[in-house]
Protein backbone atom coordinates (compact mmCIF):
# COMPACT_ATOMS: atom_id res chain seq x y z
CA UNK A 1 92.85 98.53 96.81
CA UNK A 2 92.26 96.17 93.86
CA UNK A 3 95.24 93.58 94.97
CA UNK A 4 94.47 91.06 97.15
CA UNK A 5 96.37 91.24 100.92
CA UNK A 6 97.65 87.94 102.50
CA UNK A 7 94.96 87.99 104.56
CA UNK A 8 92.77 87.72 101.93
CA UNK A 9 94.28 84.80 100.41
CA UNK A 10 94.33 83.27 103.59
CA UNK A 11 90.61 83.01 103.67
CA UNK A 12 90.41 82.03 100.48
CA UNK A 13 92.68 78.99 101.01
CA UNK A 14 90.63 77.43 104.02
CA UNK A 15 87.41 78.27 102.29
CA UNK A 16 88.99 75.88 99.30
CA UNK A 17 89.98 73.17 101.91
CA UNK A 18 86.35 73.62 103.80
CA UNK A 19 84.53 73.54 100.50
CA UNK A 20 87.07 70.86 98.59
CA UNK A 21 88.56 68.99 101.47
CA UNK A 22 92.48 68.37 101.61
CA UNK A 23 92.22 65.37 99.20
CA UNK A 24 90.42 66.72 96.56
CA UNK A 25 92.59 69.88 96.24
CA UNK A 26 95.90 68.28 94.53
CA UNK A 27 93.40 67.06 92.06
CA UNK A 28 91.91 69.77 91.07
CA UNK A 29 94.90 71.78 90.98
CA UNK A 30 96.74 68.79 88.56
CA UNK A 31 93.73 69.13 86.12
CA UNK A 32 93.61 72.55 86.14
CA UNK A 33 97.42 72.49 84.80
CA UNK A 34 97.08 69.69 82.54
CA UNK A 35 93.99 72.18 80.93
CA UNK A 36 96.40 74.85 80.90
CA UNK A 37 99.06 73.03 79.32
CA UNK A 38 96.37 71.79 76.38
CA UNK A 39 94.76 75.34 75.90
CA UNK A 40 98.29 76.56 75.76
CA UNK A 41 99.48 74.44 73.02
CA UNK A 42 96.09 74.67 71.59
CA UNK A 43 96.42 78.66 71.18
CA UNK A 44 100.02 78.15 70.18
CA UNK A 45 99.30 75.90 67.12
CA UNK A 46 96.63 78.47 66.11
CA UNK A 47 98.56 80.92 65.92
CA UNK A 48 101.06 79.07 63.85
CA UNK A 49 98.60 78.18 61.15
CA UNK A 50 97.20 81.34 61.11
CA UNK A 51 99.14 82.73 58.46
CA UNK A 52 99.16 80.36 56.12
CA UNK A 53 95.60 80.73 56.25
CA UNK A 54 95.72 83.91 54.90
CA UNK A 55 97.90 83.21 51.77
């Protein structure tokens, strides 16, 4: 009940394409991984210097 069914996603994709258009979507979904990418390496180096913090 909680996962989504293909049909689902479905709508979801052309409401993205109404709302974004076709152009805009590649864009959007490039920045979105180049934020992921940053917030990954981000969290990564935190975790790093966390413990020598603590000493």
């Amino acid at each position: 009940m909680g996962a989504l069914s293909p049909s689902h996603w479905a709508i979801i994709a052309v409401v993205l394409v109404v709302l974004f258009g076709s152009k805009k979507l590649p864009e959007a979904a490039r920045g979105l991984g180049r934020s992921m990418r940053i917030l990954k390496s981000e969290v990564g180096e935190l975790q790093a210097d966390g413990p020598e913090l603590e000493k």
